[in-house]
C-alpha atoms as a PDB file:
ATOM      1  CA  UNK A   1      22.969  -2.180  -3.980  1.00  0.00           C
ATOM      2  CA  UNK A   2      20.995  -3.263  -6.924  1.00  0.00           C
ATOM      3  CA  UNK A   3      16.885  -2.818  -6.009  1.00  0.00           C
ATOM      4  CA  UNK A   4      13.761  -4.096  -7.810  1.00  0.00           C
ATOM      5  CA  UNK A   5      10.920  -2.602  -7.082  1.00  0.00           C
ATOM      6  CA  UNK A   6       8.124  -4.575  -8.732  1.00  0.00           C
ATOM      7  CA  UNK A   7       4.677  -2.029  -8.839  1.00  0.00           C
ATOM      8  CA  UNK A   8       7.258   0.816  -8.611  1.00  0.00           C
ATOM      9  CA  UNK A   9       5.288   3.302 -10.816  1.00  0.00           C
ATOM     10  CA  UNK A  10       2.453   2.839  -8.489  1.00  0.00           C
ATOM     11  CA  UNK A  11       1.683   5.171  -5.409  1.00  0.00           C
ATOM     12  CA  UNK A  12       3.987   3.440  -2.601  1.00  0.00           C
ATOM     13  CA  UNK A  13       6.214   2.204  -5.840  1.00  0.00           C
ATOM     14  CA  UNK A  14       7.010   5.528  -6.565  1.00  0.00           C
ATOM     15  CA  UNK A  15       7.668   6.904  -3.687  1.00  0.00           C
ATOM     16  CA  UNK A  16       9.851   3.960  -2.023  1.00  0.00           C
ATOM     17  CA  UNK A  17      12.031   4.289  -5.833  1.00  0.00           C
ATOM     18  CA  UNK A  18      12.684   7.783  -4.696  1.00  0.00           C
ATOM     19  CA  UNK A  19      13.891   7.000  -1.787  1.00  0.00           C
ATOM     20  CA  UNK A  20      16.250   4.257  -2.736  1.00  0.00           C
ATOM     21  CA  UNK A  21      17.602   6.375  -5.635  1.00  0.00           C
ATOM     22  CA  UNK A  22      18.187   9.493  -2.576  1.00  0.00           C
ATOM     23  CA  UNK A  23      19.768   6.736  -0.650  1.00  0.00           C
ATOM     24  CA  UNK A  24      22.291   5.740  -3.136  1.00  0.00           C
ATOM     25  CA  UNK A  25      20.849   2.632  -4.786  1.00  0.00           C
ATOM     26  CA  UNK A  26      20.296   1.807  -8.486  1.00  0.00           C
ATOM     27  CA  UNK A  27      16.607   1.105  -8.992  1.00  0.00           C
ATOM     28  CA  UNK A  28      15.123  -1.379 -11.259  1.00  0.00           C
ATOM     29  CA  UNK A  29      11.461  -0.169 -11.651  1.00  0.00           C
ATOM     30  CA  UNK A  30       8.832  -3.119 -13.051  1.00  0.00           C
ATOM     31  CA  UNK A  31       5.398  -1.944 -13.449  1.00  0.00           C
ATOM     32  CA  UNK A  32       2.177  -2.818 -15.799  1.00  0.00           C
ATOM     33  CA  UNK A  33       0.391   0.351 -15.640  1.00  0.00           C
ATOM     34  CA  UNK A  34      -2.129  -1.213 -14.499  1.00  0.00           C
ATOM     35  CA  UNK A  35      -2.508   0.712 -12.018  1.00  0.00           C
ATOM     36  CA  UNK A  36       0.908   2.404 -11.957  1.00  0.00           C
ATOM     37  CA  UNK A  37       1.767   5.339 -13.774  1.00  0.00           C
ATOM     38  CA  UNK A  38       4.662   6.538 -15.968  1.00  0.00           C
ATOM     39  CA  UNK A  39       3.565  10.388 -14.817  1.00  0.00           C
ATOM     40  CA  UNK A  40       4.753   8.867 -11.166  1.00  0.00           C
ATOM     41  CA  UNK A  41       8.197   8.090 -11.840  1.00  0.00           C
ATOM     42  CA  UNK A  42       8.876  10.623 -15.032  1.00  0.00           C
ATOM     43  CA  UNK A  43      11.222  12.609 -12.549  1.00  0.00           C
ATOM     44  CA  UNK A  44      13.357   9.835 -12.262  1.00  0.00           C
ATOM     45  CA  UNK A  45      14.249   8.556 -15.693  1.00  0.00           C
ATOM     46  CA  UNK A  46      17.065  10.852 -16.274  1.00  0.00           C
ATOM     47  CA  UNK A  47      18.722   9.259 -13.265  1.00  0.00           C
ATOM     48  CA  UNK A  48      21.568   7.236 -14.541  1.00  0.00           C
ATOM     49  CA  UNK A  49      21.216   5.182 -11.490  1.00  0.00           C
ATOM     50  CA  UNK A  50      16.816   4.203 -12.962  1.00  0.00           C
ATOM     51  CA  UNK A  51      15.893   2.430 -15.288  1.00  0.00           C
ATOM     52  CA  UNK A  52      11.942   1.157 -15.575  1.00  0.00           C
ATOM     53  CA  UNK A  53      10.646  -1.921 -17.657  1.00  0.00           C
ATOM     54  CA  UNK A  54       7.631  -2.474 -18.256  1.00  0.00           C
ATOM     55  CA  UNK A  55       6.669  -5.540 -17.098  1.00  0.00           C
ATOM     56  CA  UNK A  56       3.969  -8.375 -15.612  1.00  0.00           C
ATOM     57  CA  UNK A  57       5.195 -10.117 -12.949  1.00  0.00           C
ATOM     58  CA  UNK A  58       3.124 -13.055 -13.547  1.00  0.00           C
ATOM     59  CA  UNK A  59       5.326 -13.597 -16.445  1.00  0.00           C
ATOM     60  CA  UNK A  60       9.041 -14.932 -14.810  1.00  0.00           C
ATOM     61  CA  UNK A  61      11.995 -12.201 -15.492  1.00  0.00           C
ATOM     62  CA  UNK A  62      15.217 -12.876 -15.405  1.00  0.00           C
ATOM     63  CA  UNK A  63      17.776  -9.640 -13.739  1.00  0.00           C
ATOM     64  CA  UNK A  64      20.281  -9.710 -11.215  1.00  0.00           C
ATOM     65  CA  UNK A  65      19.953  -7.965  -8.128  1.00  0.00           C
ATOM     66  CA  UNK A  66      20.717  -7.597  -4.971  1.00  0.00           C
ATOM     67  CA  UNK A  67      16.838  -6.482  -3.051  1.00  0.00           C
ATOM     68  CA  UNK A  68      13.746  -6.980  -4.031  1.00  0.00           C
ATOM     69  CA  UNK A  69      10.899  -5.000  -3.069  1.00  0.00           C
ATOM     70  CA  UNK A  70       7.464  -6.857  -3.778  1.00  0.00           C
ATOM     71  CA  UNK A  71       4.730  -4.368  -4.036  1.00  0.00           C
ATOM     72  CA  UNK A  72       2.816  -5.492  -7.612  1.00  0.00           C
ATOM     73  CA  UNK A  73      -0.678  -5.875  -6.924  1.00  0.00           C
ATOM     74  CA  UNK A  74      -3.709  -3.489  -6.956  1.00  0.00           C
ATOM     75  CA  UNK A  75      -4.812  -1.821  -4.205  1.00  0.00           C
ATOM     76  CA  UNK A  76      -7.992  -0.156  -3.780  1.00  0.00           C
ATOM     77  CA  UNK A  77     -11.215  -2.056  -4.486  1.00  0.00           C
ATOM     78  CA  UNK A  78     -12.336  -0.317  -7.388  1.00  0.00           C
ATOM     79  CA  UNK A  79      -8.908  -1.485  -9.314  1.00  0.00           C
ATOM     80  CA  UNK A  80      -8.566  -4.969  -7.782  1.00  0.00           C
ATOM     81  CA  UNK A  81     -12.198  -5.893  -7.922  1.00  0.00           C
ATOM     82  CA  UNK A  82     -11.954  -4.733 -11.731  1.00  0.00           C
ATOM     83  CA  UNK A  83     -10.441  -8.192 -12.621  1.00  0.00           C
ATOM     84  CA  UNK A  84     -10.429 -10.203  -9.149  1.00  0.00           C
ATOM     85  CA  UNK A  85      -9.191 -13.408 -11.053  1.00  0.00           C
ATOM     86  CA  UNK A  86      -6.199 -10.987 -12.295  1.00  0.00           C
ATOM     87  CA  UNK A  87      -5.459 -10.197  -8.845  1.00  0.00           C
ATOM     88  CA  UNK A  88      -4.849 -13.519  -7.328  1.00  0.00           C
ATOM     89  CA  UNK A  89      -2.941 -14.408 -10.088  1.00  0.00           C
ATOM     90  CA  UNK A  90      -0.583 -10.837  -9.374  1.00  0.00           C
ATOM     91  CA  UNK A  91      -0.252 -11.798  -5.625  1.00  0.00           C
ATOM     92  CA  UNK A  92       0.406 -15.653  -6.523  1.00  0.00           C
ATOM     93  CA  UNK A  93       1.765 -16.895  -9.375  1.00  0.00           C
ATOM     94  CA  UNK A  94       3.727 -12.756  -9.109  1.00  0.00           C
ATOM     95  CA  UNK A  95       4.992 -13.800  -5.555  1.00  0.00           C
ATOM     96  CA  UNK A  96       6.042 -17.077  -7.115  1.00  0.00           C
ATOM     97  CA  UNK A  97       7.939 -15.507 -10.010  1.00  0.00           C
ATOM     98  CA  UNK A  98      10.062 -12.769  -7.527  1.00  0.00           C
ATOM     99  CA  UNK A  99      10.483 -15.812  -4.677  1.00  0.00           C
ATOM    100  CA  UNK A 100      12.001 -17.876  -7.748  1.00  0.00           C
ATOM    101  CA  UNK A 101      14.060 -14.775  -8.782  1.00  0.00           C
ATOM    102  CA  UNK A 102      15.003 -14.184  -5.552  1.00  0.00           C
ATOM    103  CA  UNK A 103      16.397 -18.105  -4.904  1.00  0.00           C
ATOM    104  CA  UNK A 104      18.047 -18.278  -8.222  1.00  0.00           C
ATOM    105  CA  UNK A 105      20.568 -14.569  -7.408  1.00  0.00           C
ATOM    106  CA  UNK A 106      20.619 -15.197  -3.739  1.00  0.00           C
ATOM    107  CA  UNK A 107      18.130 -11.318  -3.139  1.00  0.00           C
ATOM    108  CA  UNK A 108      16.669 -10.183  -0.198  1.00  0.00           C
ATOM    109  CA  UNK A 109      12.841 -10.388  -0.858  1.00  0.00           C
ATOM    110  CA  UNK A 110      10.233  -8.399   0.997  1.00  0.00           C
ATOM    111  CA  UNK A 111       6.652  -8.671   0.487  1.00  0.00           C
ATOM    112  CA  UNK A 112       4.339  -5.854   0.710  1.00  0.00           C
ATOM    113  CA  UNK A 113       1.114  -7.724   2.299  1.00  0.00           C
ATOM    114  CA  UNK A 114      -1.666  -5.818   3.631  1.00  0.00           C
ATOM    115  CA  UNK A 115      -3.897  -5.071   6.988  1.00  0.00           C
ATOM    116  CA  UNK A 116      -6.876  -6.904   4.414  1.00  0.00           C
ATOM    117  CA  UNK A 117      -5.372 -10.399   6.042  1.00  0.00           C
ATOM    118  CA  UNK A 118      -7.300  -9.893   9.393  1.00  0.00           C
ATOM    119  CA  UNK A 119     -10.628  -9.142   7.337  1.00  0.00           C
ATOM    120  CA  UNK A 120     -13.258  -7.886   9.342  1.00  0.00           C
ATOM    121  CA  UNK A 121     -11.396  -8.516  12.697  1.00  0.00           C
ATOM    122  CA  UNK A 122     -12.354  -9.815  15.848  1.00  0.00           C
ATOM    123  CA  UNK A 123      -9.313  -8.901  17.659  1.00  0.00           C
ATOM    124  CA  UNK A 124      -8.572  -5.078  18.089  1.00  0.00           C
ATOM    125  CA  UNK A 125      -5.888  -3.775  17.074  1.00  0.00           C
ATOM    126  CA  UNK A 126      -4.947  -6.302  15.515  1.00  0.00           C
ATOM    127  CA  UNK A 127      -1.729  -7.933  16.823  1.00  0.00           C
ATOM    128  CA  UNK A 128       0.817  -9.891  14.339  1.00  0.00           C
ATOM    129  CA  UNK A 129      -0.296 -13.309  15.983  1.00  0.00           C
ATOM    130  CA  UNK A 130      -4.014 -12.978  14.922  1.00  0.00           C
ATOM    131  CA  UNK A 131      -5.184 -15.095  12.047  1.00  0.00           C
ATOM    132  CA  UNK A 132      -7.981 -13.205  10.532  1.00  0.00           C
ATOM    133  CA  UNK A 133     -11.475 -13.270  10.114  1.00  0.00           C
ATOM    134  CA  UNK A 134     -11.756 -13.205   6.103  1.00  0.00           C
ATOM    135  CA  UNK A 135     -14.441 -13.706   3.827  1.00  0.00           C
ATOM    136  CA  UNK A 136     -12.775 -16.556   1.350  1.00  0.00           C
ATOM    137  CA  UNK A 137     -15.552 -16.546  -0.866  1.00  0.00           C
ATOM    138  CA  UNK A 138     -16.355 -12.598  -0.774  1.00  0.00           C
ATOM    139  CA  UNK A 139     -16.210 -10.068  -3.300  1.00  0.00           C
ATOM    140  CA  UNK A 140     -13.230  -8.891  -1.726  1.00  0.00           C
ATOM    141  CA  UNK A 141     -11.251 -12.067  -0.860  1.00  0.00           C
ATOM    142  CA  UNK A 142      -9.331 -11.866  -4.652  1.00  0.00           C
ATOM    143  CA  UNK A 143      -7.142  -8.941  -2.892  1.00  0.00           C
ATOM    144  CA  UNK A 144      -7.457 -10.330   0.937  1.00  0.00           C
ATOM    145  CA  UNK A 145      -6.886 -13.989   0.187  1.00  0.00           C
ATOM    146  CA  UNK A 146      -4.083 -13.636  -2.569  1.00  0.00           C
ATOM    147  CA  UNK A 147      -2.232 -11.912  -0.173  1.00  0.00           C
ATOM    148  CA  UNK A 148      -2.578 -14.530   2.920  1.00  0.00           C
ATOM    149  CA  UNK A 149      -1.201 -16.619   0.161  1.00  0.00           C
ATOM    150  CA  UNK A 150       1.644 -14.473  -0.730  1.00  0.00           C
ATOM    151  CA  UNK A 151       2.755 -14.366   2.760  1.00  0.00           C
ATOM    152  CA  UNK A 152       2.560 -18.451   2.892  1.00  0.00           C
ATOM    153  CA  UNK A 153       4.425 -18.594  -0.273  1.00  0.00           C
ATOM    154  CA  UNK A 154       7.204 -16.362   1.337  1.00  0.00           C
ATOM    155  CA  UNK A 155       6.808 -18.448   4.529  1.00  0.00           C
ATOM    156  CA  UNK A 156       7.257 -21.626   2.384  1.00  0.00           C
ATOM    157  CA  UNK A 157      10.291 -20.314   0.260  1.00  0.00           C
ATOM    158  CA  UNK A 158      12.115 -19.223   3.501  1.00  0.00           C
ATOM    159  CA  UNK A 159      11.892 -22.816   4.932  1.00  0.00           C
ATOM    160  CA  UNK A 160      12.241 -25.059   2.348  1.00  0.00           C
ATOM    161  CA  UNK A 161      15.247 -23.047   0.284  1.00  0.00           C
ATOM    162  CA  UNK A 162      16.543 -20.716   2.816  1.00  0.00           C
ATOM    163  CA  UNK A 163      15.574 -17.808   0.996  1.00  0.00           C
ATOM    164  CA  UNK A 164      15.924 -14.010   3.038  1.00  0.00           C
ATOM    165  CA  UNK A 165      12.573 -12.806   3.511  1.00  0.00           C
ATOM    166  CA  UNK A 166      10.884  -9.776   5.014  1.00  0.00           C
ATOM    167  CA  UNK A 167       6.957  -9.683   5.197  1.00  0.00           C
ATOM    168  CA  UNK A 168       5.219  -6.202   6.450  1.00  0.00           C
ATOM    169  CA  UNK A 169       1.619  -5.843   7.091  1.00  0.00           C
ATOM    170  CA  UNK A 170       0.343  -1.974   5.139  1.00  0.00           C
ATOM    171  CA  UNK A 171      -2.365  -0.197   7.068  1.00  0.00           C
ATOM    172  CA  UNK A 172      -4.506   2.239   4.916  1.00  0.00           C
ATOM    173  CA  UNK A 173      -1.615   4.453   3.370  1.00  0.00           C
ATOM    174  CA  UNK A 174      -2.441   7.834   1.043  1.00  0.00           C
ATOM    175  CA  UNK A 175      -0.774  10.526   0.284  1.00  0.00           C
ATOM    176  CA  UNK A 176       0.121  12.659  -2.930  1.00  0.00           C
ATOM    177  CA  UNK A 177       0.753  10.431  -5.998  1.00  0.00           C
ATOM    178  CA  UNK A 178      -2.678   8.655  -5.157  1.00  0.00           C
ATOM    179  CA  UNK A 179      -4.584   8.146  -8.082  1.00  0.00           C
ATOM    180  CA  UNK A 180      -7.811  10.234  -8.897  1.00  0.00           C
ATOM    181  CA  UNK A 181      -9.604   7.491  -9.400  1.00  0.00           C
ATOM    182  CA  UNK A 182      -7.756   5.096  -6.602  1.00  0.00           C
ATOM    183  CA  UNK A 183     -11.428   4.582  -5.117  1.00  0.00           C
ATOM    184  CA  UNK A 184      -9.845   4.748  -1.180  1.00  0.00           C
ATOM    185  CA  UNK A 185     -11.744   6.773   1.139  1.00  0.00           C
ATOM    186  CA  UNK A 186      -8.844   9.614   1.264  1.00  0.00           C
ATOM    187  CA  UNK A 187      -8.864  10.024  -2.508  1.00  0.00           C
ATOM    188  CA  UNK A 188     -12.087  10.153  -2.986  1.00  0.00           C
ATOM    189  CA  UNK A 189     -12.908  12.315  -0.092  1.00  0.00           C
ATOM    190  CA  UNK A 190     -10.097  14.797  -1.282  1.00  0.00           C
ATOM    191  CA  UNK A 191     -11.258  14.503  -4.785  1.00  0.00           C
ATOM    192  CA  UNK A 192     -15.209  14.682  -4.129  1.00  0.00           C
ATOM    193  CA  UNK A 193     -14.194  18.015  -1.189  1.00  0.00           C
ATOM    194  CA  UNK A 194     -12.014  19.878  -4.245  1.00  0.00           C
ATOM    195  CA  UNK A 195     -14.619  19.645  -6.727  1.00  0.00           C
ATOM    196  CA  UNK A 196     -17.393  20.493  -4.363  1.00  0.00           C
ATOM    197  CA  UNK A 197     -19.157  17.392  -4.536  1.00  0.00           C
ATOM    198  CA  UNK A 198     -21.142  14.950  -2.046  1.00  0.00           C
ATOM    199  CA  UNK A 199     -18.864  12.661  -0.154  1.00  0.00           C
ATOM    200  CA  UNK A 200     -19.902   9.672  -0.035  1.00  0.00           C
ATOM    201  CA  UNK A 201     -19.846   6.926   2.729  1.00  0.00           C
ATOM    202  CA  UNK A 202     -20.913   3.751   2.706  1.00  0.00           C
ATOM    203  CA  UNK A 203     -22.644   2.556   6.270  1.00  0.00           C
ATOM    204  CA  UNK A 204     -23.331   4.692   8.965  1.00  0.00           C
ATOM    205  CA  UNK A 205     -19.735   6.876   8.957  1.00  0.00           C
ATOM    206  CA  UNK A 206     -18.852   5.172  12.285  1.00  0.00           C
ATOM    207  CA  UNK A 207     -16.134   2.201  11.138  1.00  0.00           C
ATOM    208  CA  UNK A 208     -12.967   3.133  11.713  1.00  0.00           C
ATOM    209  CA  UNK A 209      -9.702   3.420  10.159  1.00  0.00           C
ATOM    210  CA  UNK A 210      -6.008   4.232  10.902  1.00  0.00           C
ATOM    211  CA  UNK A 211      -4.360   6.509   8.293  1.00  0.00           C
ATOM    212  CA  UNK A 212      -0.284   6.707   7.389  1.00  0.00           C
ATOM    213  CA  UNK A 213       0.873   9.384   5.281  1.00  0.00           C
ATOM    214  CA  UNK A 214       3.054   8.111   2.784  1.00  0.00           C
ATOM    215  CA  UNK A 215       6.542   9.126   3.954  1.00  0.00           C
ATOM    216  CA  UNK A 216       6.302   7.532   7.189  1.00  0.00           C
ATOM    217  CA  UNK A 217       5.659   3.977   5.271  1.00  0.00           C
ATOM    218  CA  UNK A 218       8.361   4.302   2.706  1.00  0.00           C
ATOM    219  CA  UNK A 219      11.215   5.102   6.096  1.00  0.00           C
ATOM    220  CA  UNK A 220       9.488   1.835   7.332  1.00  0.00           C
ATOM    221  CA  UNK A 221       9.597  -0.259   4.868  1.00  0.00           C
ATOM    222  CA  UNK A 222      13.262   0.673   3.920  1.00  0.00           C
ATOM    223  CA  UNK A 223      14.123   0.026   7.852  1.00  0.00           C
ATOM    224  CA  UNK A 224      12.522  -3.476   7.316  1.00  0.00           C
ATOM    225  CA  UNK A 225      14.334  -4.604   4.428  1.00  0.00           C
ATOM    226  CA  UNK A 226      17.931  -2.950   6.121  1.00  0.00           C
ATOM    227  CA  UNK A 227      17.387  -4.917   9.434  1.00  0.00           C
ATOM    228  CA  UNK A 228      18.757  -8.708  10.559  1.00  0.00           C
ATOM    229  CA  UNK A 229      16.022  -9.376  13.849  1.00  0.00           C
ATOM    230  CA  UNK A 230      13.049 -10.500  11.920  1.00  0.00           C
ATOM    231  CA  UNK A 231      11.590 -11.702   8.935  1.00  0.00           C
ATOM    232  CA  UNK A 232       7.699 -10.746   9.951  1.00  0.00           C
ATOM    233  CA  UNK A 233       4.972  -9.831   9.163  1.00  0.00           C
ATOM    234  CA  UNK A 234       5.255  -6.683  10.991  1.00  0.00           C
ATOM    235  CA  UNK A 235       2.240  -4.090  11.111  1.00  0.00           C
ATOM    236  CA  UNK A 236       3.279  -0.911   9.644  1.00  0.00           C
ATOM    237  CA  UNK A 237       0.482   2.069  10.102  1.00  0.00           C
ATOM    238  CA  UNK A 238      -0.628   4.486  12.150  1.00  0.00           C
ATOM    239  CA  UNK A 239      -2.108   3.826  15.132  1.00  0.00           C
ATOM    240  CA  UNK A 240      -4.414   6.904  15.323  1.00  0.00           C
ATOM    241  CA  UNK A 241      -8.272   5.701  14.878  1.00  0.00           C
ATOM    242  CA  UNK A 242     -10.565   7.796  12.913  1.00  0.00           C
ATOM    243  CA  UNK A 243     -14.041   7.176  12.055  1.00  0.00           C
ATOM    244  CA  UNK A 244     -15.162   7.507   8.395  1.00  0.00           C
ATOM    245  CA  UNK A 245     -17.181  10.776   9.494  1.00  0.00           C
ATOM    246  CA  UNK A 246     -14.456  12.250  10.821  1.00  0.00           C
ATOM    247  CA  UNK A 247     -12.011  12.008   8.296  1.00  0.00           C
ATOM    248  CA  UNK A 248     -14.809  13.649   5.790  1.00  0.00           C
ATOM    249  CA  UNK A 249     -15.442  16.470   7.934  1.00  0.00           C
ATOM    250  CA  UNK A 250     -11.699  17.378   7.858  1.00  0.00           C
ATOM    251  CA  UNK A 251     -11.340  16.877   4.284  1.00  0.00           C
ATOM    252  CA  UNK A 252     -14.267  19.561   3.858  1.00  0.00           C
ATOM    253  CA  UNK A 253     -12.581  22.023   6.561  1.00  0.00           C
ATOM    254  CA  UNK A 254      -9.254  21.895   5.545  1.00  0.00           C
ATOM    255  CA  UNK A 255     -10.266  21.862   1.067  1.00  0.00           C
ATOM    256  CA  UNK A 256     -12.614  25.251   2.475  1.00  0.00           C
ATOM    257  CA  UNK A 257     -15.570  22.871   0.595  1.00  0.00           C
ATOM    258  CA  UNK A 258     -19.132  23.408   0.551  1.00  0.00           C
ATOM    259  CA  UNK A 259     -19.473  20.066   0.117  1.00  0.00           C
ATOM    260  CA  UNK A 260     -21.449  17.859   2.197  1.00  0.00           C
ATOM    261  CA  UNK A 261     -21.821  14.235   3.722  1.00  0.00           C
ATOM    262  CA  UNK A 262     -24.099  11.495   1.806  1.00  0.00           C
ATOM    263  CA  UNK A 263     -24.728   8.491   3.550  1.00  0.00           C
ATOM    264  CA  UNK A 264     -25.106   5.257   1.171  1.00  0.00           C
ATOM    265  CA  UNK A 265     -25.626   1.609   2.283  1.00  0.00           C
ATOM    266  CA  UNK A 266     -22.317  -0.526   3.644  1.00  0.00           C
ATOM    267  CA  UNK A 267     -20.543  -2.269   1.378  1.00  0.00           C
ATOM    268  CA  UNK A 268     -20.180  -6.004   1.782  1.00  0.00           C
ATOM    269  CA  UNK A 269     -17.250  -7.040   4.011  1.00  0.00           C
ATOM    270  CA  UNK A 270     -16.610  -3.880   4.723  1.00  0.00           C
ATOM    271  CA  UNK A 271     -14.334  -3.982   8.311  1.00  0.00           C
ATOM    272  CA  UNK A 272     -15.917  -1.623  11.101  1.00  0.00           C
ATOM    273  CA  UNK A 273     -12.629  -1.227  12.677  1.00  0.00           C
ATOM    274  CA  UNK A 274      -9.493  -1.241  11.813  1.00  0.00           C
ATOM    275  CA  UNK A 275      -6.176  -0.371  13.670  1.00  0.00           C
ATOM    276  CA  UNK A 276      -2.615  -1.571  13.962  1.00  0.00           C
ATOM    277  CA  UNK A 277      -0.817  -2.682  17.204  1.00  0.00           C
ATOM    278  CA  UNK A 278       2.352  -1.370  16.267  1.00  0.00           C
ATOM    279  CA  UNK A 279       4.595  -2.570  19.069  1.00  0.00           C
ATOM    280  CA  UNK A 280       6.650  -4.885  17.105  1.00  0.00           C
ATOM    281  CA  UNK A 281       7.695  -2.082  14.612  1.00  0.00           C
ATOM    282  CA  UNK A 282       8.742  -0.004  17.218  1.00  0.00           C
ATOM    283  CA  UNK A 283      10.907  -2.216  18.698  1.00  0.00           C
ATOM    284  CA  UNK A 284      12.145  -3.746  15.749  1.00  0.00           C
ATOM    285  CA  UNK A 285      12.683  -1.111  13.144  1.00  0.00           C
ATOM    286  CA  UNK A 286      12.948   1.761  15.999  1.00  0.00           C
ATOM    287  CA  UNK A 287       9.881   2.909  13.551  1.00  0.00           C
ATOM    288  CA  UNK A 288       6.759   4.658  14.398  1.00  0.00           C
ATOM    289  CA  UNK A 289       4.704   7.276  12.262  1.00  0.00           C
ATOM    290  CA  UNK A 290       5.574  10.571  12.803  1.00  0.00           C
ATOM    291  CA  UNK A 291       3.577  12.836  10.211  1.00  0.00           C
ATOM    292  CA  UNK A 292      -0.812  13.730  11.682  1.00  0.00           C
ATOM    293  CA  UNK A 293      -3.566  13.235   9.685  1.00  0.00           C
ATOM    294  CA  UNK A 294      -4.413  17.137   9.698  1.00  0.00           C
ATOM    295  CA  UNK A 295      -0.733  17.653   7.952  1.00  0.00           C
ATOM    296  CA  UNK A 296      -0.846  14.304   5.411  1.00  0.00           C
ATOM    297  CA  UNK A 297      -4.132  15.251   4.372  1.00  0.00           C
ATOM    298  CA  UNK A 298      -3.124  19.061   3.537  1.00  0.00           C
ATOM    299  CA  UNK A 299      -0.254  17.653   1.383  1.00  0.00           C
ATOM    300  CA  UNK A 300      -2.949  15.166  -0.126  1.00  0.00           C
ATOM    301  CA  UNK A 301      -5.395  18.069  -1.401  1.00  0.00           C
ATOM    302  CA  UNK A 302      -2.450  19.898  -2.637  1.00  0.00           C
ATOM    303  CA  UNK A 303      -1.353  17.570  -5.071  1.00  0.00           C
ATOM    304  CA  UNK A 304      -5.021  16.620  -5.792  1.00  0.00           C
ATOM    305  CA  UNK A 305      -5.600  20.108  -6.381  1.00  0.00           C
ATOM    306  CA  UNK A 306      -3.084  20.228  -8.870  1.00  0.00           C
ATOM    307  CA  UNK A 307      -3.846  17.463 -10.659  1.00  0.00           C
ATOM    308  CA  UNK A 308      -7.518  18.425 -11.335  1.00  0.00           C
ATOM    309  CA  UNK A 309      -6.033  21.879 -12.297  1.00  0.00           C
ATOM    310  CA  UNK A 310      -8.279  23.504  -9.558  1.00  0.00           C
ATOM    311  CA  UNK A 311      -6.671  26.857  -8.034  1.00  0.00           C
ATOM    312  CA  UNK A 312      -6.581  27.498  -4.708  1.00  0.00           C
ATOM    313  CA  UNK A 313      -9.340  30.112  -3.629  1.00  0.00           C
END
């Protein structure tokens, strides 16, 4: 089949076009470098079977094919708080754009949405059926709220014109590929542990969250878009909880750091727990993660390390 992958230079976009290339696919690539990089998908360009465009999607395209995978948008805070009006318009008028593409060729869609629609929840772990508990006028709700949005537009789409949807739900996701700069908790605990630096966390190191290494998402979301039972959302993640403090104290153990733990105030809407009830995905997409925190995070440092040129002592 023919695949779009719209953010596909990004971290998961990179990763998911490798996959669908190994798998037998031809890729179409779309990325702003926004927040994507051309470094992330370099390897693949010589592949007859790739070819990238750079690309908005809140401009319409028109290309024919058969999948689309809907991933444009930024991720971390730093990148999608950088221009929050920029954002919403990625995750609407963007979903709009590959929902009309995908109704004018008759494509698969599925939408990439995030764990950020339950907010700061009151149910845990969260379940598919819970509604949230966002913050619509917080500093974060450009990133939260576009995507509860993109996941009504794809709602909307599927029952007024029929269109073949598939909605998953990303828990916190890292892995190599992760920008330096991403500004997630793994990155820049990796980052801060390599150079020797303070890590930092913001509120008192006990909120939790639920980390999937990168592999185990990409198999998912693949299994998602191959399936016929259900259209979502589905939670993809991990289900292993790890406080803040935790996950910094393995950083510095497994980077051999002398770096140590700085505690800073919380950051506004900030969840203080956050897991996924993956129960659906299991017996859906026969899909649960497979790869521990202690392993992901080794293969994170490694490619950190080698991107800040740091040898190994």
């Amino acid at each position: 089949m023919r695949a779009l992958v719209t953010g596909g230079a990004g971290f998961l976009g990179s990763h998911l076009c490798e996959r669908l290339l190994k798998d037998g696919h031809e890729v179409i690539c779309l990325d702003n470098f926004f927040s994507g990089k051309r470094q992330n998908v370099k390897h693949l360009v010589p592949n007859p079977n790739f070819e990238l465009i750079r690309h908005d999607v809140v401009e319409p395209i028109l290309l024919e094919v058969d999948r689309i995978f809907h991933l444009a948008c930024p991720a971390s805070p730093v990148h999608y708080q950088y221009n929050p009006v920029k954002t919403i318009k990625t995750s609407v008028m963007g979903t709009i754009n590959m929902l009309g593409l995908a109704k004018r060729v008759r494509a698969r869609i599925l939408l990439t949405s995030t764990s950020e629609v339950y907010g700061d929840p009151e149910q845990h772990p969260q379940t598919e059926s819970y509604w949230g508990h966002v913050n619509p006028i917080g500093v974060r709700s450009c990133y939260d709220e576009g995507k509860r949005v993109a996941e009504c537009l794809m709602m909307d789409y599927h029952r007024q014109n029929n269109i073949d949807i598939r909605i998953v739900r990303i828990f916190n996701t890292y892995g190599p590929r992760m920008a330096i700069n991403d500004g997630r908790v793994v990155s820049n605990f990796c980052v801060a542990a390599l150079r020797g630096e303070n890590l930092e966390i913001f509120g008192d190191g006990e909120q939790t969250r639920a980390f999937a290494y990168v592999d185990d998402m990409i198999d998912a979301l693949v299994r998602m878009m191959n399936q016929e039972q259900h259209i979502g959302p589905i939670n993809i993640g991990n289900p292993d909880e790890f406080t803040i403090k935790e996950l910094a104290k393995l950083a510095i153990d497994l980077a051999r750091s002398s770096s140590k733990v700085v505690i800073k105030p919380a950051r506004p809407d900030d969840p203080v727990r956050r897991r996924p009830n993956i129960e659906l995905a299991k017996k859906v997409l026969g899909w649960q993660p497979t790869t521990p925190l202690i392993v992901g995070l080794q293969k994170s440092l490694d490619h950190f390390r080698d991107e800040l040129g740091i040898k190994e002592a």
